[in-house]
PDB file of N, CA and C in Angstrom:
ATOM      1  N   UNK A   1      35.386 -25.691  14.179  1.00  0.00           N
ATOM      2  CA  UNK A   1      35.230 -24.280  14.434  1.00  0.00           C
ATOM      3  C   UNK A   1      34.159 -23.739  13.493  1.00  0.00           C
ATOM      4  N   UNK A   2      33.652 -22.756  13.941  1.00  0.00           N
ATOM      5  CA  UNK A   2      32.190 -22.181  12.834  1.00  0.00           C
ATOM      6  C   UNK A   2      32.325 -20.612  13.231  1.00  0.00           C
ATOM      7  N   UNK A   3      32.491 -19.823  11.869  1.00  0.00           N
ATOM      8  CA  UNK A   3      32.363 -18.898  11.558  1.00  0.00           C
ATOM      9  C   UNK A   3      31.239 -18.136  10.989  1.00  0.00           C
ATOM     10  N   UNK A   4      30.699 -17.065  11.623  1.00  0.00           N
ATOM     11  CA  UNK A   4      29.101 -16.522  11.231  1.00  0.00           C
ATOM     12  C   UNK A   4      30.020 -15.592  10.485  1.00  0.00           C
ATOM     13  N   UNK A   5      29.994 -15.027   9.572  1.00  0.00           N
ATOM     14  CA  UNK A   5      29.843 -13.668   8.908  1.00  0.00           C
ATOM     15  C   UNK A   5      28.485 -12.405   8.774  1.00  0.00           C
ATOM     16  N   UNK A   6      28.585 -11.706   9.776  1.00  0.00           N
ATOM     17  CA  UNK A   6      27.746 -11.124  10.144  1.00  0.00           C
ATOM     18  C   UNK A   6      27.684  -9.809   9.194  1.00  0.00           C
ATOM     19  N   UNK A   7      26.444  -9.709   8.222  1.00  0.00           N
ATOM     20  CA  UNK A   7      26.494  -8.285   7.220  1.00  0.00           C
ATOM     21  C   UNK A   7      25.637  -7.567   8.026  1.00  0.00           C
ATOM     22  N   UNK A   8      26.143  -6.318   7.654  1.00  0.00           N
ATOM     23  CA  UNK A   8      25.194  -4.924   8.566  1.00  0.00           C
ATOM     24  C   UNK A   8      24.115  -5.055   7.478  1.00  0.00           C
ATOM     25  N   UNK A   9      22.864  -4.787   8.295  1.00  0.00           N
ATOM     26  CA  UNK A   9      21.491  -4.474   8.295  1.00  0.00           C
ATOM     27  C   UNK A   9      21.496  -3.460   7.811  1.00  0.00           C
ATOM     28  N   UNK A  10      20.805  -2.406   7.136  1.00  0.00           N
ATOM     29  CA  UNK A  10      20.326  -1.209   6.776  1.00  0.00           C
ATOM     30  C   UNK A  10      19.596  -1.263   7.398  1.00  0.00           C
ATOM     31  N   UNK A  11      19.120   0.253   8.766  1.00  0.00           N
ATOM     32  CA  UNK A  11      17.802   1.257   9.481  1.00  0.00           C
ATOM     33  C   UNK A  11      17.484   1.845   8.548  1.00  0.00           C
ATOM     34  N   UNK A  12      16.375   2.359   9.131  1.00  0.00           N
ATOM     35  CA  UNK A  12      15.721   3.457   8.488  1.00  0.00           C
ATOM     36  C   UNK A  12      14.836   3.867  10.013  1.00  0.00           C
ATOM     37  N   UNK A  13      14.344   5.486  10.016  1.00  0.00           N
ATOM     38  CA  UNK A  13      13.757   5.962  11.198  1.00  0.00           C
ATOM     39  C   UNK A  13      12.355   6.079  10.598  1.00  0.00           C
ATOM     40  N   UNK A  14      11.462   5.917  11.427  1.00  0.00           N
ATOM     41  CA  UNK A  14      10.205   6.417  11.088  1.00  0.00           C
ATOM     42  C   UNK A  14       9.915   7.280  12.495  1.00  0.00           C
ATOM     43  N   UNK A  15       8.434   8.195  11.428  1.00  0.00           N
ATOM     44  CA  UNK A  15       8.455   9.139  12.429  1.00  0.00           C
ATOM     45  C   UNK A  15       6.886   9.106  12.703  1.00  0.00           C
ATOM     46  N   UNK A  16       6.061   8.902  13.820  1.00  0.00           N
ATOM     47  CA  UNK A  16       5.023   8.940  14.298  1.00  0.00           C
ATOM     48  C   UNK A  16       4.254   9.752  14.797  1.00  0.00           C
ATOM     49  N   UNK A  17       3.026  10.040  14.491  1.00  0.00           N
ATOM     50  CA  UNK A  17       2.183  10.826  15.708  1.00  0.00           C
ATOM     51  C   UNK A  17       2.373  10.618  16.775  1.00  0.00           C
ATOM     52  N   UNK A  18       2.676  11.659  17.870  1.00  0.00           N
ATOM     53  CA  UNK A  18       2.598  11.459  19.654  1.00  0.00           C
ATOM     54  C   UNK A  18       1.324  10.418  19.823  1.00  0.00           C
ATOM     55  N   UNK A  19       0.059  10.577  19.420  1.00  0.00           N
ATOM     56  CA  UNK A  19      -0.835   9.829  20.058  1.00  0.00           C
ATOM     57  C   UNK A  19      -0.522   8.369  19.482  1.00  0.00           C
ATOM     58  N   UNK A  20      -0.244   7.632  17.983  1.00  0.00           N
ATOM     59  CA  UNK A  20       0.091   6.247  18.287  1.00  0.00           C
ATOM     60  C   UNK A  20       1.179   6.193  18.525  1.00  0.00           C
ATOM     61  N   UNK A  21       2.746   6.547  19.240  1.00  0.00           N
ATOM     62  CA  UNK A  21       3.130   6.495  19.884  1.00  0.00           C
ATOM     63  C   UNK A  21       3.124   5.588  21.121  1.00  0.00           C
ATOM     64  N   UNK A  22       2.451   7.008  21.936  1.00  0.00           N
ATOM     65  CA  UNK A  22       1.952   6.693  22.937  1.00  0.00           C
ATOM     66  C   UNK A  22       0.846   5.058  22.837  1.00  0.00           C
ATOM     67  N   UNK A  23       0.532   4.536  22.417  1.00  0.00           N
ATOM     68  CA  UNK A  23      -0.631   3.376  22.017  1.00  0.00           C
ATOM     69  C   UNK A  23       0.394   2.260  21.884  1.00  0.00           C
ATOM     70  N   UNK A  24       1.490   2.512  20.980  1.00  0.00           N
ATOM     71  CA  UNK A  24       2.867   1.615  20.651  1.00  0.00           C
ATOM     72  C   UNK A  24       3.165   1.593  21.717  1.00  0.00           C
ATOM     73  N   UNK A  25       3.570   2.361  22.326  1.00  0.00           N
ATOM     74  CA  UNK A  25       4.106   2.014  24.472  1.00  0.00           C
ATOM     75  C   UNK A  25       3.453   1.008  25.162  1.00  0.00           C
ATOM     76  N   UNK A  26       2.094   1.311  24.925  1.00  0.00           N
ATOM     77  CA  UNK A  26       1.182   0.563  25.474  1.00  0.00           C
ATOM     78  C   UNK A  26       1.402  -0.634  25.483  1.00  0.00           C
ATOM     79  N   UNK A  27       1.783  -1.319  23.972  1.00  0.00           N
ATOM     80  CA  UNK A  27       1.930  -2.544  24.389  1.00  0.00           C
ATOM     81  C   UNK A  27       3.100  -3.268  24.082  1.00  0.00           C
ATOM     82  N   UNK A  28       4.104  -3.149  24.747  1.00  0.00           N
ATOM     83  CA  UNK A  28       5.410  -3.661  24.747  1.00  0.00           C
ATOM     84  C   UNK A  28       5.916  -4.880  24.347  1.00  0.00           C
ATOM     85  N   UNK A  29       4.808  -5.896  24.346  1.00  0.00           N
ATOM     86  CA  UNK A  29       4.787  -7.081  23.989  1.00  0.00           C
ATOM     87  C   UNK A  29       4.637  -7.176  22.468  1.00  0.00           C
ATOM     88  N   UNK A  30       4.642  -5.873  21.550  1.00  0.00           N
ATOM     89  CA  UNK A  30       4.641  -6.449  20.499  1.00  0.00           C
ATOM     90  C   UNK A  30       5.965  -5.718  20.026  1.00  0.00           C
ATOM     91  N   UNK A  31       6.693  -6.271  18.947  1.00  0.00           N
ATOM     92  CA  UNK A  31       7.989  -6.459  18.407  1.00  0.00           C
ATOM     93  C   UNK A  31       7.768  -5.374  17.322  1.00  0.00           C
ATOM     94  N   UNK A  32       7.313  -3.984  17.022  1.00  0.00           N
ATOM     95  CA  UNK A  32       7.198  -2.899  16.167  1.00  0.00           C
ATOM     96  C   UNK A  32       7.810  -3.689  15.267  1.00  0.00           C
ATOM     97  N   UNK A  33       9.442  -3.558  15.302  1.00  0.00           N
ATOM     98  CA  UNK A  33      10.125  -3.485  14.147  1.00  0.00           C
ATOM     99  C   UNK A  33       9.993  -4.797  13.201  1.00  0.00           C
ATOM    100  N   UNK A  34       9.249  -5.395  13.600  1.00  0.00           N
ATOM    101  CA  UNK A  34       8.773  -6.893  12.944  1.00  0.00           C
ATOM    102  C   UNK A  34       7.467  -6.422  11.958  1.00  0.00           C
ATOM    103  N   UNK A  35       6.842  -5.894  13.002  1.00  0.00           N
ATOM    104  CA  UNK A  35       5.403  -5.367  12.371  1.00  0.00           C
ATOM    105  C   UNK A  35       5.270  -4.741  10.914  1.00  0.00           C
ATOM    106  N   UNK A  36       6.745  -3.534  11.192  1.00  0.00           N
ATOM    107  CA  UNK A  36       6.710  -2.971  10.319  1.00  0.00           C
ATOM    108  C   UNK A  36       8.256  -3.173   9.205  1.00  0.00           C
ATOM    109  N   UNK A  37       8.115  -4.355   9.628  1.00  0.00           N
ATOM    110  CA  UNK A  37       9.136  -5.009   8.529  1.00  0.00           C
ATOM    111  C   UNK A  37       7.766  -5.741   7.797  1.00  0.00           C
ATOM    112  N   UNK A  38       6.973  -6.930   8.289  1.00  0.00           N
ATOM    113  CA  UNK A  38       6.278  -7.527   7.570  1.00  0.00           C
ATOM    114  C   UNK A  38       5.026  -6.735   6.514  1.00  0.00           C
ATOM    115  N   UNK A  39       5.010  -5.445   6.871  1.00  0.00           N
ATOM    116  CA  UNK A  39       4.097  -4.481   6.279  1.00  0.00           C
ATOM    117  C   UNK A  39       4.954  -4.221   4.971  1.00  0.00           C
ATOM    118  N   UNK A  40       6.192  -3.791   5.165  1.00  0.00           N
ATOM    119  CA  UNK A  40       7.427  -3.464   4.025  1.00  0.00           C
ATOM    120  C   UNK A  40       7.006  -4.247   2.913  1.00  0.00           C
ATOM    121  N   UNK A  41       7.750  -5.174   3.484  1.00  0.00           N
ATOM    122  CA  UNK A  41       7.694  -6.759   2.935  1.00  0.00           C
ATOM    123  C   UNK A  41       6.428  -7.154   1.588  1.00  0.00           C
ATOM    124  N   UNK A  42       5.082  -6.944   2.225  1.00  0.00           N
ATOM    125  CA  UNK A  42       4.386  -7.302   1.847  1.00  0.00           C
ATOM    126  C   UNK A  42       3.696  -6.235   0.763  1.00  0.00           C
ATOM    127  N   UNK A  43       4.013  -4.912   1.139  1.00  0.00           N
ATOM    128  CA  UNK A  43       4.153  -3.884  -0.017  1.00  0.00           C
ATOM    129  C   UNK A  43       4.775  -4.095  -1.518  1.00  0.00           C
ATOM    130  N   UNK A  44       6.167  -4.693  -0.908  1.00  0.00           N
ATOM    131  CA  UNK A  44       6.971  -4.463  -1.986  1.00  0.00           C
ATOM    132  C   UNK A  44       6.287  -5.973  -2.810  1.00  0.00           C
ATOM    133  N   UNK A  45       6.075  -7.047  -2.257  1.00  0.00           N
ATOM    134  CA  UNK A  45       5.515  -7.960  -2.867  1.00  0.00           C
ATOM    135  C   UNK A  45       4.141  -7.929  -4.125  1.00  0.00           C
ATOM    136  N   UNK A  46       3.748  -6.672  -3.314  1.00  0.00           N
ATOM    137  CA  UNK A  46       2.207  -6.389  -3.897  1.00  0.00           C
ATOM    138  C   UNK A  46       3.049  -5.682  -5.386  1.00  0.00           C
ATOM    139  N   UNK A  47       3.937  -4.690  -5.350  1.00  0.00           N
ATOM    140  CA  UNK A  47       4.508  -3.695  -6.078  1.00  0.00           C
ATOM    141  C   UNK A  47       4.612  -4.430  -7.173  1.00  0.00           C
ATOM    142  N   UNK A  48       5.877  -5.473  -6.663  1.00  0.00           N
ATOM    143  CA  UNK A  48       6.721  -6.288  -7.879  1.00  0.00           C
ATOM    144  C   UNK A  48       5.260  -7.304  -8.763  1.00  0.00           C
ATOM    145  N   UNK A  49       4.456  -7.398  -8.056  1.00  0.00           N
ATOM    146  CA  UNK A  49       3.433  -8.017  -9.023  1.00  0.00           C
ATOM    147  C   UNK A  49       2.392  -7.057 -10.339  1.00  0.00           C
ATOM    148  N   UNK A  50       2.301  -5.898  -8.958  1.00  0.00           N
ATOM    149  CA  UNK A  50       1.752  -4.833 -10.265  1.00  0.00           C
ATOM    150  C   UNK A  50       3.244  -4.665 -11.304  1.00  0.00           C
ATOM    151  N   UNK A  51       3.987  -4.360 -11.215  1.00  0.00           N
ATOM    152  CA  UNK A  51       4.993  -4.398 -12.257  1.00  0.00           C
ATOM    153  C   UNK A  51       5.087  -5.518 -13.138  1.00  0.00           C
ATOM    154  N   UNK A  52       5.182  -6.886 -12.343  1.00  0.00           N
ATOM    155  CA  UNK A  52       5.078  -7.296 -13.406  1.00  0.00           C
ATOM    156  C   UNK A  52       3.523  -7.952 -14.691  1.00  0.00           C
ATOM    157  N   UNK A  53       2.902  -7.370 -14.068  1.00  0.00           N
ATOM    158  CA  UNK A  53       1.737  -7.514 -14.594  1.00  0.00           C
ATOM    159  C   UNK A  53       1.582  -6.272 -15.890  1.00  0.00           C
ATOM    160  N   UNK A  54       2.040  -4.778 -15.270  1.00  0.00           N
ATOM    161  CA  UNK A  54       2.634  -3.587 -16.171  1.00  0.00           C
ATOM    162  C   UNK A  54       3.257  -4.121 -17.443  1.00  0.00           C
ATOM    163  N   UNK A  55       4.451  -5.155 -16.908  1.00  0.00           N
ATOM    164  CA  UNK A  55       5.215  -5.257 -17.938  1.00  0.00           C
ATOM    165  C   UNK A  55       4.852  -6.002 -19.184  1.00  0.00           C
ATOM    166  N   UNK A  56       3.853  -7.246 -18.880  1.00  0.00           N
ATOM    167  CA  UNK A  56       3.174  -7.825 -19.578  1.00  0.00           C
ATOM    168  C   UNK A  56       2.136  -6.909 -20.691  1.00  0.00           C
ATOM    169  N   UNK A  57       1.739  -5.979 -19.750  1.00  0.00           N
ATOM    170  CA  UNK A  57       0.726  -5.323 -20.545  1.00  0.00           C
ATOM    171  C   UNK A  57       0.872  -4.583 -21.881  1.00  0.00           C
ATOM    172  N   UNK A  58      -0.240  -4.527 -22.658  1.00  0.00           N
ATOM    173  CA  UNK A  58      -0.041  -4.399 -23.950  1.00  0.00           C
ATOM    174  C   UNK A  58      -0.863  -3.146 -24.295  1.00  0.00           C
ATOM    175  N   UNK A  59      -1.552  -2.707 -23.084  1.00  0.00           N
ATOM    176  CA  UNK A  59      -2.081  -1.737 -23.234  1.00  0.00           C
ATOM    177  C   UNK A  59      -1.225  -0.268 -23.227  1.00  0.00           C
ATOM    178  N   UNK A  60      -1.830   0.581 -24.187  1.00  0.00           N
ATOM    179  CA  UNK A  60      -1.055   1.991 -24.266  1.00  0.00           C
ATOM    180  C   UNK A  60      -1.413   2.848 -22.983  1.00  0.00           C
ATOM    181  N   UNK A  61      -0.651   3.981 -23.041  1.00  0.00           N
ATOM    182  CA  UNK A  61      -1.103   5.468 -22.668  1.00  0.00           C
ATOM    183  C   UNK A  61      -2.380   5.847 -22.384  1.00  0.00           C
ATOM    184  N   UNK A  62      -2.824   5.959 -23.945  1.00  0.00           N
ATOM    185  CA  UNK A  62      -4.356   6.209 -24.729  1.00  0.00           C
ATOM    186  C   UNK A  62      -5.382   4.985 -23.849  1.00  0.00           C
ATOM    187  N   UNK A  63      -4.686   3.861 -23.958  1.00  0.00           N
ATOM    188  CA  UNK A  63      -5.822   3.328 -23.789  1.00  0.00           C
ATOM    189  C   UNK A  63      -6.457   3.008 -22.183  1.00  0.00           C
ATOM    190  N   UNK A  64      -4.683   3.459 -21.332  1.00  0.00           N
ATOM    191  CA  UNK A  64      -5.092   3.876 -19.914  1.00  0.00           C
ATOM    192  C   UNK A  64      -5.959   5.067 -19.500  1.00  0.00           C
ATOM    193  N   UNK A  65      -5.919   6.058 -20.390  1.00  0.00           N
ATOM    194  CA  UNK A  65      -6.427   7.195 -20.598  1.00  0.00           C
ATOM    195  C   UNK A  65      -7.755   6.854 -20.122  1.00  0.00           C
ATOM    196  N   UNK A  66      -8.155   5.820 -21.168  1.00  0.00           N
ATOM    197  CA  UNK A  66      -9.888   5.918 -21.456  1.00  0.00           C
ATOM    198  C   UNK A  66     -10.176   5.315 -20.734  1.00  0.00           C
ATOM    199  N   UNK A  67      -9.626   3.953 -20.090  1.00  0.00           N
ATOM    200  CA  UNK A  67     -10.250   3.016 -19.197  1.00  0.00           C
ATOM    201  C   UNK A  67     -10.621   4.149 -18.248  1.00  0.00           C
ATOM    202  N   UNK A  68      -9.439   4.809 -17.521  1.00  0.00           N
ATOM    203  CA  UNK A  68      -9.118   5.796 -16.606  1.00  0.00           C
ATOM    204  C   UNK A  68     -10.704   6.744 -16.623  1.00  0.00           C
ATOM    205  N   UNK A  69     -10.930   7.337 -17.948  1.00  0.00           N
ATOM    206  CA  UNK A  69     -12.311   8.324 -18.222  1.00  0.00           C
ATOM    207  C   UNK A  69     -13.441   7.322 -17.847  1.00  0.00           C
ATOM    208  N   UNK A  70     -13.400   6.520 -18.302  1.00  0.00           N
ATOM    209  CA  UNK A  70     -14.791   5.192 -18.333  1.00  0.00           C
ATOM    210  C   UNK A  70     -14.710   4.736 -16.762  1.00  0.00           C
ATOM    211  N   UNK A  71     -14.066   4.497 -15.931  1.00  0.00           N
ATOM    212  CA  UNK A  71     -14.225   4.482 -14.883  1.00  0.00           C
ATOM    213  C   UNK A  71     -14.503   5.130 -13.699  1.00  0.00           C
ATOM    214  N   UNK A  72     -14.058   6.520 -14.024  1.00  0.00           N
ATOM    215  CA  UNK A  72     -15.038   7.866 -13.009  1.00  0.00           C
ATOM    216  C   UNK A  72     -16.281   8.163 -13.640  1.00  0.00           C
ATOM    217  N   UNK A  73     -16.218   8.025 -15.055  1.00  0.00           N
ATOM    218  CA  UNK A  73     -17.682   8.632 -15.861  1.00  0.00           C
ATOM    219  C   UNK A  73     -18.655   7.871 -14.902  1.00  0.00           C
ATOM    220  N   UNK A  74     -18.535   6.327 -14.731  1.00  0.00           N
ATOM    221  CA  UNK A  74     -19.100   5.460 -14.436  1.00  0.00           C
ATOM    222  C   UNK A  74     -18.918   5.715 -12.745  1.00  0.00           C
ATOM    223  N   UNK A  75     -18.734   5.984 -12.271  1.00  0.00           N
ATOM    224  CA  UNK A  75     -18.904   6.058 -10.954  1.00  0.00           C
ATOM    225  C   UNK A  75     -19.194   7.146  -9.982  1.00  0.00           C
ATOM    226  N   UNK A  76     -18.834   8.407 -11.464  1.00  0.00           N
ATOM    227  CA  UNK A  76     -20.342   9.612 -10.966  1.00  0.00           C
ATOM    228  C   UNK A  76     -21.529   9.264 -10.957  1.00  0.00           C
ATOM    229  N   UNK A  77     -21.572   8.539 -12.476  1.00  0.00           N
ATOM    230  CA  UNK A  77     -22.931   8.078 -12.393  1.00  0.00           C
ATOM    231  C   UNK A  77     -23.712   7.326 -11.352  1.00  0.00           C
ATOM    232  N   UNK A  78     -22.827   6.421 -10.921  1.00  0.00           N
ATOM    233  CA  UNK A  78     -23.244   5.673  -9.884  1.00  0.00           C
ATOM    234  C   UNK A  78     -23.977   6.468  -8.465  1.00  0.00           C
ATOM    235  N   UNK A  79     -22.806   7.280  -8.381  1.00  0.00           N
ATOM    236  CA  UNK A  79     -22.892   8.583  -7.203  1.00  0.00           C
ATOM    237  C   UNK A  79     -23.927   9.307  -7.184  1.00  0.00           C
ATOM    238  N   UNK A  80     -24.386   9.796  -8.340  1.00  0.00           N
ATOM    239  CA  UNK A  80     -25.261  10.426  -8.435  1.00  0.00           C
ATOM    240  C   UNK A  80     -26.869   9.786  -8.689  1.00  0.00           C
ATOM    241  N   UNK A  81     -26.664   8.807  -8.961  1.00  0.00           N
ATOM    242  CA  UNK A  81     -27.797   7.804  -8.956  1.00  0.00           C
ATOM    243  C   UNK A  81     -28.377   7.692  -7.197  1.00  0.00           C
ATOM    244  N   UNK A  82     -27.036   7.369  -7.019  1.00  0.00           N
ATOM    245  CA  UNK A  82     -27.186   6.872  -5.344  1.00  0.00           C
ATOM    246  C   UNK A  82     -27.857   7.841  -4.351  1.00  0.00           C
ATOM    247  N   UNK A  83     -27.674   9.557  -4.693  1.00  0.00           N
ATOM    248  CA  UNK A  83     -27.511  10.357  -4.156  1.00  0.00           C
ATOM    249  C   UNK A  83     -29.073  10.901  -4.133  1.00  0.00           C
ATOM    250  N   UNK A  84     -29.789  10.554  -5.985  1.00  0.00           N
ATOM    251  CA  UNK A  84     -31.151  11.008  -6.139  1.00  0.00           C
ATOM    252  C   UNK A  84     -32.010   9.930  -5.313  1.00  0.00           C
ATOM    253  N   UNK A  85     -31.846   8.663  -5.492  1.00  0.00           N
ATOM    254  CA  UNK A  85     -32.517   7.472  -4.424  1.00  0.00           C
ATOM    255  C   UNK A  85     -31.851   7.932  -3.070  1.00  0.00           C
ATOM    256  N   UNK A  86     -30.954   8.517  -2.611  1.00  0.00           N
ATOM    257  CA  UNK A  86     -31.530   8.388  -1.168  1.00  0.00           C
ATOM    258  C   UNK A  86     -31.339   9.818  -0.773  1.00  0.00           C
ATOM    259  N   UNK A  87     -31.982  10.860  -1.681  1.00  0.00           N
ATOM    260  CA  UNK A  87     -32.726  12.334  -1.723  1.00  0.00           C
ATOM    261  C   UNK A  87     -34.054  12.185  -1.596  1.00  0.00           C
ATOM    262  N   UNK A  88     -34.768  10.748  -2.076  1.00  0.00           N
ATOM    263  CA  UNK A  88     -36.018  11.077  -1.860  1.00  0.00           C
ATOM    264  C   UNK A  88     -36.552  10.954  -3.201  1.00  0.00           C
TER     265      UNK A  88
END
């Protein structure tokens, strides 16, 4: 004799624009709730790595701070570089 023990699943609803919706109808042949299980999935995978990469880190506050400043400083610059070369 073989016994399954079947545990309830947790739903959750999502809520869509009418127009992809309508596009999701379209094609019936694909399995949504797979789709957007493997999207989940692969989020939370991405997450637990930035965390644990966070956790490793030895860097402060301060020193997110500055990377944080040094990296827009640097990419106005860029912007604005970009912007005078193709001003003419």
């Amino acid at each position: 004799m073989c016994a399954h023990i079947i545990s309830p699943v947790p739903n959750i609803t999502l809520t869509v624009p009418k127009d992809l919706h309508r596009k999701m109808r379209a094609h019936p042949e694909v399995k949504w709730s797979e789709v957007v299980r493997r999207v989940l999935a692969q989020r939370i995978r991405d997450l637990e790595r930035m965390d644990a990469i966070a956790r490793r880190s030895t860097l402060t506050l301060a020193d997110v701070d500055e990377l944080d400043h040094l990296i827009k400083e640097g990419l106005r610059r860029r912007y604005e570089e970009a912007r005078r070369t193709a001003g003419g």
